[in-house]
N, C-alpha and C. Protein backbone atom coordinates (compact mmCIF):
# COMPACT_ATOMS: atom_id res chain seq x y z
N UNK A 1 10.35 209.06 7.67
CA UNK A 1 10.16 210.14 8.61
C UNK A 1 11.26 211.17 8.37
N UNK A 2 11.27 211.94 8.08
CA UNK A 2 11.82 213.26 7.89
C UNK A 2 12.97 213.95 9.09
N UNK A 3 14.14 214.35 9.24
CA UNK A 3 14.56 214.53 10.21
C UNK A 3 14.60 216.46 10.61
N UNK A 4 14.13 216.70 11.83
CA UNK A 4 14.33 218.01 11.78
C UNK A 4 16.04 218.92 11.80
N UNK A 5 15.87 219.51 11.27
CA UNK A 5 17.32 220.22 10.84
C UNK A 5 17.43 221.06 12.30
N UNK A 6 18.84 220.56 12.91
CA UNK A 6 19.15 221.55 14.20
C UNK A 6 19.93 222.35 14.36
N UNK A 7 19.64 223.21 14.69
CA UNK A 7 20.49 224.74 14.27
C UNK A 7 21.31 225.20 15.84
N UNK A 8 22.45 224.87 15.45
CA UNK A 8 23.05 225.32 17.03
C UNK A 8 23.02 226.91 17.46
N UNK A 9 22.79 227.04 18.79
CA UNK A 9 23.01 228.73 19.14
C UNK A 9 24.47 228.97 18.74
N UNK A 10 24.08 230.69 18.23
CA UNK A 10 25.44 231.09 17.87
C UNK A 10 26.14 231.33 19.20
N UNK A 11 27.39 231.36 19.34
CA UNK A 11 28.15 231.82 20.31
C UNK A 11 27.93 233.17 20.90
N UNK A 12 28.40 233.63 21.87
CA UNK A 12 27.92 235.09 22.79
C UNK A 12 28.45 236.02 21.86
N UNK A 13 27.18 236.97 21.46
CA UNK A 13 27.89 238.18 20.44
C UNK A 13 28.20 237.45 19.57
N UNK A 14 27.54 236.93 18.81
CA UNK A 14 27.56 236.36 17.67
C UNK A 14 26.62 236.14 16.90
N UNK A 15 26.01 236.26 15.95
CA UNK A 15 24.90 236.23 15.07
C UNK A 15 24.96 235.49 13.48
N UNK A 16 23.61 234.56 13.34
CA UNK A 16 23.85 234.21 11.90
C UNK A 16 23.01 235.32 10.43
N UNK A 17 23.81 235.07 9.64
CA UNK A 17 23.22 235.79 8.35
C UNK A 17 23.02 234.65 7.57
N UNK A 18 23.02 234.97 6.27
CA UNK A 18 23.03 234.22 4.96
C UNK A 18 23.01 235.10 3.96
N UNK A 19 24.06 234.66 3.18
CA UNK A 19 24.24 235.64 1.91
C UNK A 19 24.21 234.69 0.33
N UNK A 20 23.06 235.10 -0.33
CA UNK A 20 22.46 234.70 -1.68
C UNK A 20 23.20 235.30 -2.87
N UNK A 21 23.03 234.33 -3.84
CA UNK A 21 23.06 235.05 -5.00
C UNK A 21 22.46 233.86 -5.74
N UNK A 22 22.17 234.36 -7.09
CA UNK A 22 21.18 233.43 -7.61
C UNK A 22 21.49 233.90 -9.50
N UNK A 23 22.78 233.31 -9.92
CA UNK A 23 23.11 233.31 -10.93
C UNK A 23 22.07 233.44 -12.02
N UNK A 24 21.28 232.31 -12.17
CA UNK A 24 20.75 232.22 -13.37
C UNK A 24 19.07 231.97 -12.52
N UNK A 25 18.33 231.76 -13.30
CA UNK A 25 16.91 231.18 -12.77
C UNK A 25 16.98 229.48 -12.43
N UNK A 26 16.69 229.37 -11.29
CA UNK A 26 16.57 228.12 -10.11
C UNK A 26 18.02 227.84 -9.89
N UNK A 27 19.39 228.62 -10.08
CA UNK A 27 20.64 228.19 -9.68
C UNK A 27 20.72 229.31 -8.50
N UNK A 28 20.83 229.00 -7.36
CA UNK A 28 21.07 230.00 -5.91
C UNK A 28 21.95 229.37 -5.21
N UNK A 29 22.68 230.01 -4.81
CA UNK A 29 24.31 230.15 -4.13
C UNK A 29 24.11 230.73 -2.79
N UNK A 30 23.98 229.70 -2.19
CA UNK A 30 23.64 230.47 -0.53
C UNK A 30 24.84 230.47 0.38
N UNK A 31 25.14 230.80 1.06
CA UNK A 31 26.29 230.68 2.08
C UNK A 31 26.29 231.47 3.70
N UNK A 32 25.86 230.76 4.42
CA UNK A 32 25.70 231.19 5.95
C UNK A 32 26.72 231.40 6.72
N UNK A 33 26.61 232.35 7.62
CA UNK A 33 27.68 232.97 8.20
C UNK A 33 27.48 233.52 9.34
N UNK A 34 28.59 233.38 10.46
CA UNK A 34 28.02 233.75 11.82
C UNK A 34 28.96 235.08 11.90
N UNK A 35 28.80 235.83 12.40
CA UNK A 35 29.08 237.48 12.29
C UNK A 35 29.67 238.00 13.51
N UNK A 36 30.05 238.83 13.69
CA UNK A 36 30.29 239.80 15.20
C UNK A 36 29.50 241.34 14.73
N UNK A 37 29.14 241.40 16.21
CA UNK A 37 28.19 242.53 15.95
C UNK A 37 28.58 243.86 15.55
N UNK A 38 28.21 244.81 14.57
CA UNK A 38 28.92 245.39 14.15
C UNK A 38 28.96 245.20 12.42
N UNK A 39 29.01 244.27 12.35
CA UNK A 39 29.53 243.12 10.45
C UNK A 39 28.36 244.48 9.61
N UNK A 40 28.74 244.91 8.46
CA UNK A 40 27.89 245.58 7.75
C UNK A 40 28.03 244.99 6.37
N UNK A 41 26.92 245.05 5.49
CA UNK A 41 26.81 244.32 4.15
C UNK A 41 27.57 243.67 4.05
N UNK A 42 28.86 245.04 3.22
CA UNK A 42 30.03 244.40 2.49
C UNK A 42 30.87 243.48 2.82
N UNK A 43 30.99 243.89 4.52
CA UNK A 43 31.77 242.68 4.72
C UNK A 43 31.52 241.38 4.70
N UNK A 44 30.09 241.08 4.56
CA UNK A 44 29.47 239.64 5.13
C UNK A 44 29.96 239.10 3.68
N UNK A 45 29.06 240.49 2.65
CA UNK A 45 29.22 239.50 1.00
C UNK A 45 30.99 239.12 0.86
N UNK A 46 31.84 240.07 1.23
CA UNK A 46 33.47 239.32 1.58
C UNK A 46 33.93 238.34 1.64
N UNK A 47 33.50 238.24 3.08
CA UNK A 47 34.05 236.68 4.11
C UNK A 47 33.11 235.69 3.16
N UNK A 48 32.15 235.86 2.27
CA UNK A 48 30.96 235.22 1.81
C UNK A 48 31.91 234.26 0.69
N UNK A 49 32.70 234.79 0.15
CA UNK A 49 33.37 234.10 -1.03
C UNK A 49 32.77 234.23 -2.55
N UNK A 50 31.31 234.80 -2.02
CA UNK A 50 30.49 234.79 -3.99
C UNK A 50 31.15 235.40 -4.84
N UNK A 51 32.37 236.74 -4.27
CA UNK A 51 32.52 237.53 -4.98
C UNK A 51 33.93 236.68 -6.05
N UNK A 52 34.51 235.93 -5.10
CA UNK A 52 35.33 234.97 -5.94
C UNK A 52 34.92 233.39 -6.96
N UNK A 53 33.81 233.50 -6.53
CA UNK A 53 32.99 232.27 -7.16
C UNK A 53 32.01 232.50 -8.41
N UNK A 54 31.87 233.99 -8.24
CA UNK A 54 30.80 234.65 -9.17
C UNK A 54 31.32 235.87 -10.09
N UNK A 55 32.77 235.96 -10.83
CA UNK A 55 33.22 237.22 -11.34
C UNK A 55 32.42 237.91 -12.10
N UNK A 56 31.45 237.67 -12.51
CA UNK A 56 30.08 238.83 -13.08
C UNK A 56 30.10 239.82 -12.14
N UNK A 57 30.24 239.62 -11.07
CA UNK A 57 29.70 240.61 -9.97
C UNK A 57 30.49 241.91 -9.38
N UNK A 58 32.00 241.16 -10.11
CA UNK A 58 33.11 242.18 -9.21
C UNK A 58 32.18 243.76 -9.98
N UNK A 59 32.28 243.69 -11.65
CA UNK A 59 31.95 245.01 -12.40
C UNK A 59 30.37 245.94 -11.75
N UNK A 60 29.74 244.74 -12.11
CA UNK A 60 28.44 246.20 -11.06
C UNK A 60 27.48 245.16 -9.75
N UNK A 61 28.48 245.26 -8.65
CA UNK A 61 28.02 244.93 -7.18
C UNK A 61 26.50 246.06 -6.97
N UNK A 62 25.40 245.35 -6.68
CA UNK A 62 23.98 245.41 -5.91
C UNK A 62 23.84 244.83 -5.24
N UNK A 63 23.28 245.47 -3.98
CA UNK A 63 23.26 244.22 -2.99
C UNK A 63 22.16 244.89 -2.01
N UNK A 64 21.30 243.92 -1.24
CA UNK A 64 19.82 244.73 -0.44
C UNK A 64 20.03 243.19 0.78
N UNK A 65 19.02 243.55 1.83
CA UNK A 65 18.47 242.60 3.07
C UNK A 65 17.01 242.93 2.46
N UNK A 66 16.61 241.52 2.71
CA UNK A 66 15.83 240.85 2.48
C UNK A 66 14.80 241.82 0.88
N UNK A 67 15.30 241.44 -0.11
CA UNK A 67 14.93 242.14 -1.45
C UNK A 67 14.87 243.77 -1.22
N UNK A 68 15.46 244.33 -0.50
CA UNK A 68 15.22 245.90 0.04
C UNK A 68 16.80 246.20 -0.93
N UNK A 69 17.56 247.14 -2.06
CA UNK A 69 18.25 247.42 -2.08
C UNK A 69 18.97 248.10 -0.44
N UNK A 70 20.11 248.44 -0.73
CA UNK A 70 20.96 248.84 1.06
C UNK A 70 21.92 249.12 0.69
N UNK A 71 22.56 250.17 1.00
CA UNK A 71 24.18 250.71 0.80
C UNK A 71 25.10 249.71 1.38
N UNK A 72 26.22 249.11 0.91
CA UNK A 72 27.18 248.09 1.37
C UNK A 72 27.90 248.76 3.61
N UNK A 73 27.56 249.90 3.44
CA UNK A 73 27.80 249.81 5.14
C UNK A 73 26.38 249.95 5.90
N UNK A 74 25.57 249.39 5.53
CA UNK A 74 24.24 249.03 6.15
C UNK A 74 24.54 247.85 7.40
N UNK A 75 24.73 248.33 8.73
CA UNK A 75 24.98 247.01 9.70
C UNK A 75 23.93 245.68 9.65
N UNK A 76 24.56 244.98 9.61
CA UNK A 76 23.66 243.67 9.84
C UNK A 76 23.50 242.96 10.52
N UNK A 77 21.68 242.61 11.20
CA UNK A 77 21.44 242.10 12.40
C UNK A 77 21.29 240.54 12.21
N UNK A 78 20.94 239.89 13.31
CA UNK A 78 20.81 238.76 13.67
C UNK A 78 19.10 238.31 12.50
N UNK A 79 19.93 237.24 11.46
CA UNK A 79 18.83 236.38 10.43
C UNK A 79 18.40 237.22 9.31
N UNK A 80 19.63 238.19 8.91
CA UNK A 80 19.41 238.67 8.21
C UNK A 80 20.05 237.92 6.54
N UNK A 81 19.01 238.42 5.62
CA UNK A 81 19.53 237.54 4.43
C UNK A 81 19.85 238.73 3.13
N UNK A 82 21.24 238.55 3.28
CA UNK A 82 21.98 239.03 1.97
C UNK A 82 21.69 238.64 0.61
N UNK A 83 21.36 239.24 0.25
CA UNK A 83 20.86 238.84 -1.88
C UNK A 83 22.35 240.14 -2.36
N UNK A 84 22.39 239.31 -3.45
CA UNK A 84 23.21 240.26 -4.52
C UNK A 84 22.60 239.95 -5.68
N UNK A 85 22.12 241.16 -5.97
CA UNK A 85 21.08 241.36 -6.95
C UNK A 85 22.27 241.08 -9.03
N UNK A 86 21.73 240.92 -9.62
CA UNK A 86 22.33 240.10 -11.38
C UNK A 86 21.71 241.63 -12.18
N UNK A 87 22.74 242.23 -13.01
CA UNK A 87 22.38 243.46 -13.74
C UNK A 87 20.96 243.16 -14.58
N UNK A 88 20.37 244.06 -14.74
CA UNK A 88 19.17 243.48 -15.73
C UNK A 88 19.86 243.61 -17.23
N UNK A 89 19.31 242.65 -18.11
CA UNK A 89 19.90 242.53 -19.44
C UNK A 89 18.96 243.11 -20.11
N UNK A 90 17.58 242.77 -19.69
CA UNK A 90 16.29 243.53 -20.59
C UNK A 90 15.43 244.74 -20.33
N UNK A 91 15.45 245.91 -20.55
CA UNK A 91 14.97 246.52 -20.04
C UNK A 91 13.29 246.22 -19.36
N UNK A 92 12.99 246.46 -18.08
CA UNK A 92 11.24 245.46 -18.00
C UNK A 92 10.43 246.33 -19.12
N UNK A 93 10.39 247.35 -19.30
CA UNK A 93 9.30 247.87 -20.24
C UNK A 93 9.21 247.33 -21.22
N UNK A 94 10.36 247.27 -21.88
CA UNK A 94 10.69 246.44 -23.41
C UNK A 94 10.19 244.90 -23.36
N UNK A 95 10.47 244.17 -22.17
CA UNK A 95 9.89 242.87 -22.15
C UNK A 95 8.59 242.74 -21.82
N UNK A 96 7.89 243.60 -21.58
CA UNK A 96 6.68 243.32 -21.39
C UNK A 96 6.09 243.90 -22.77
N UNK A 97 6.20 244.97 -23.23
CA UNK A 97 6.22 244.99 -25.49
C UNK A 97 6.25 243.68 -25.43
N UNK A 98 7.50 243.64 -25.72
CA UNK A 98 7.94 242.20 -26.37
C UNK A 98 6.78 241.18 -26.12
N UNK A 99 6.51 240.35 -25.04
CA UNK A 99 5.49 239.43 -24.47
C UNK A 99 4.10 240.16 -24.99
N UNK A 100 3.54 241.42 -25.00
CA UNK A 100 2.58 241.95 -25.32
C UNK A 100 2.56 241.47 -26.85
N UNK A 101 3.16 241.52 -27.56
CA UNK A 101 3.16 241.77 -29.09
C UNK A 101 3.11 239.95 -29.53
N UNK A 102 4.09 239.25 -29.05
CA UNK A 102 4.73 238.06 -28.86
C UNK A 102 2.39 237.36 -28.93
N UNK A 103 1.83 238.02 -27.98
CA UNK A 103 0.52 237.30 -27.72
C UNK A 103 -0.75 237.85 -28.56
N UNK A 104 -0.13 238.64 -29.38
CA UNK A 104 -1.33 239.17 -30.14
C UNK A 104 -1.04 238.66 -31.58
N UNK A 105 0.11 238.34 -31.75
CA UNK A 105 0.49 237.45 -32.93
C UNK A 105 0.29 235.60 -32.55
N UNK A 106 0.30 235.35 -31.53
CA UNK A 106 -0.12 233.99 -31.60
C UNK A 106 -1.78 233.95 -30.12
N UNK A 107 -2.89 234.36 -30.73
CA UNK A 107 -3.49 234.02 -29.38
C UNK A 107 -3.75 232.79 -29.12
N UNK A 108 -4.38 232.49 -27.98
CA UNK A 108 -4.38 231.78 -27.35
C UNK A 108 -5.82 231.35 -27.63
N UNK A 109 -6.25 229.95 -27.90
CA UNK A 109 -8.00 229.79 -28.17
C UNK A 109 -8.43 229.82 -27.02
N UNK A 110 -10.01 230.79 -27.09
CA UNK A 110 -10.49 230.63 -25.71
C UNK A 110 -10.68 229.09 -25.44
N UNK A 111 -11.19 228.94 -24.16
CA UNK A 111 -11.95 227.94 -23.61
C UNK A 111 -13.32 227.80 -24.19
N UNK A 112 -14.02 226.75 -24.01
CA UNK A 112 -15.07 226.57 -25.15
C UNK A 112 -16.51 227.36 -23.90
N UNK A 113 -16.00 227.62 -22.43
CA UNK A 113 -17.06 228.15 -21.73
C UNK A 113 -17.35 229.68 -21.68
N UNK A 114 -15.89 230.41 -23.10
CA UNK A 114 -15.95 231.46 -22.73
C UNK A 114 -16.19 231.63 -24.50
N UNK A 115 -16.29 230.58 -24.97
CA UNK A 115 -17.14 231.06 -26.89
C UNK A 115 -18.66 232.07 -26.32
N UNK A 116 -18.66 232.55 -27.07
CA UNK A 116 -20.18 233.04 -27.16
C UNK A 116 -21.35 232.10 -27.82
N UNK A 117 -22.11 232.03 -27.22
CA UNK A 117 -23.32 231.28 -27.12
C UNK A 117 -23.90 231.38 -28.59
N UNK A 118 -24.08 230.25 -29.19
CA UNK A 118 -24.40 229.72 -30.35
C UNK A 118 -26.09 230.32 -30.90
N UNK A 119 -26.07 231.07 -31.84
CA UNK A 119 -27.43 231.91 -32.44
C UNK A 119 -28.62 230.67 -32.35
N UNK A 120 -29.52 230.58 -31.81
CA UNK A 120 -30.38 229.42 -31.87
C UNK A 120 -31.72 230.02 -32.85
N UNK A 121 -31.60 231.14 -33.23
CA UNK A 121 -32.83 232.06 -34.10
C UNK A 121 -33.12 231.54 -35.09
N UNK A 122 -32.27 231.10 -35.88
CA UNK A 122 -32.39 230.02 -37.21
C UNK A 122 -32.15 228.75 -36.83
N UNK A 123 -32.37 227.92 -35.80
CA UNK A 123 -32.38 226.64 -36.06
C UNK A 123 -33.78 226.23 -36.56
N UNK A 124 -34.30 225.05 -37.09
CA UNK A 124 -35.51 224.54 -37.02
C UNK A 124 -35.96 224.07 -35.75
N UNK A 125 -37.42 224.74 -35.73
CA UNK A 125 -38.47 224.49 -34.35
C UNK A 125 -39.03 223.15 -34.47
N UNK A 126 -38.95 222.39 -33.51
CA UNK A 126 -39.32 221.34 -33.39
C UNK A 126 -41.05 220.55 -33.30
């Protein structure tokens, strides 16, 4: 049986966030945090510690609520979730070339329901 996870109320004037980052693909770095009202981005990603756990990030900081880019004094409300967005390395246009080209040099065999239907004009009539 499974136990339900219990989440205590925050204290008066007090609010929780959570602030993400997500290094590589399926590695995410979460860290929750209860706030005073008022708290905007930067400070949450701060008190957050990623920025000391993650030095990729000090050189080009991005950062949005809930996948929305957001200027670092954007106030932040109650369940809001901090992402800090990873520079892109590939440009997307170029990777989608790339994958485009990548599939016209190796296709893929259809499925045998999507061959075209076998000439029956020359078989022998029975």
């Amino acid at each position: 049986m499974a136990r339900a996870e219990v989440q205590l109320p925050a204290p008066p004037g007090r609010f929780a966030v959570e602030v993400v980052y997500c290094a590589k693909p399926g590695a995410v770095d979460s860290v929750p945090l209860r706030c005073e009202p008022g708290t905007t981005l930067g400070q949450a990603v701060q008190r957050s510690g990623l920025l000391q756990r993650h030095p990729e990030l000090q050189a080009e900081l991005r950062a949005g609520i809930w996948g929305k880019a957001q200027p670092p004094e954007t106030a932040l409300r109650e369940r809001d979730r901090v992402e800090l967005y990873r520079p892109l390395t590939v440009d997307p246009k170029e990777a989608r070339r790339l994958r485009y080209r990548k599939q016209r040099q190796n296709p893929k065999p259809r499925p045998a329901a999507m061959q075209p239907a076998a000439d029956l004009s020359d078989s022998p009539k029975p």
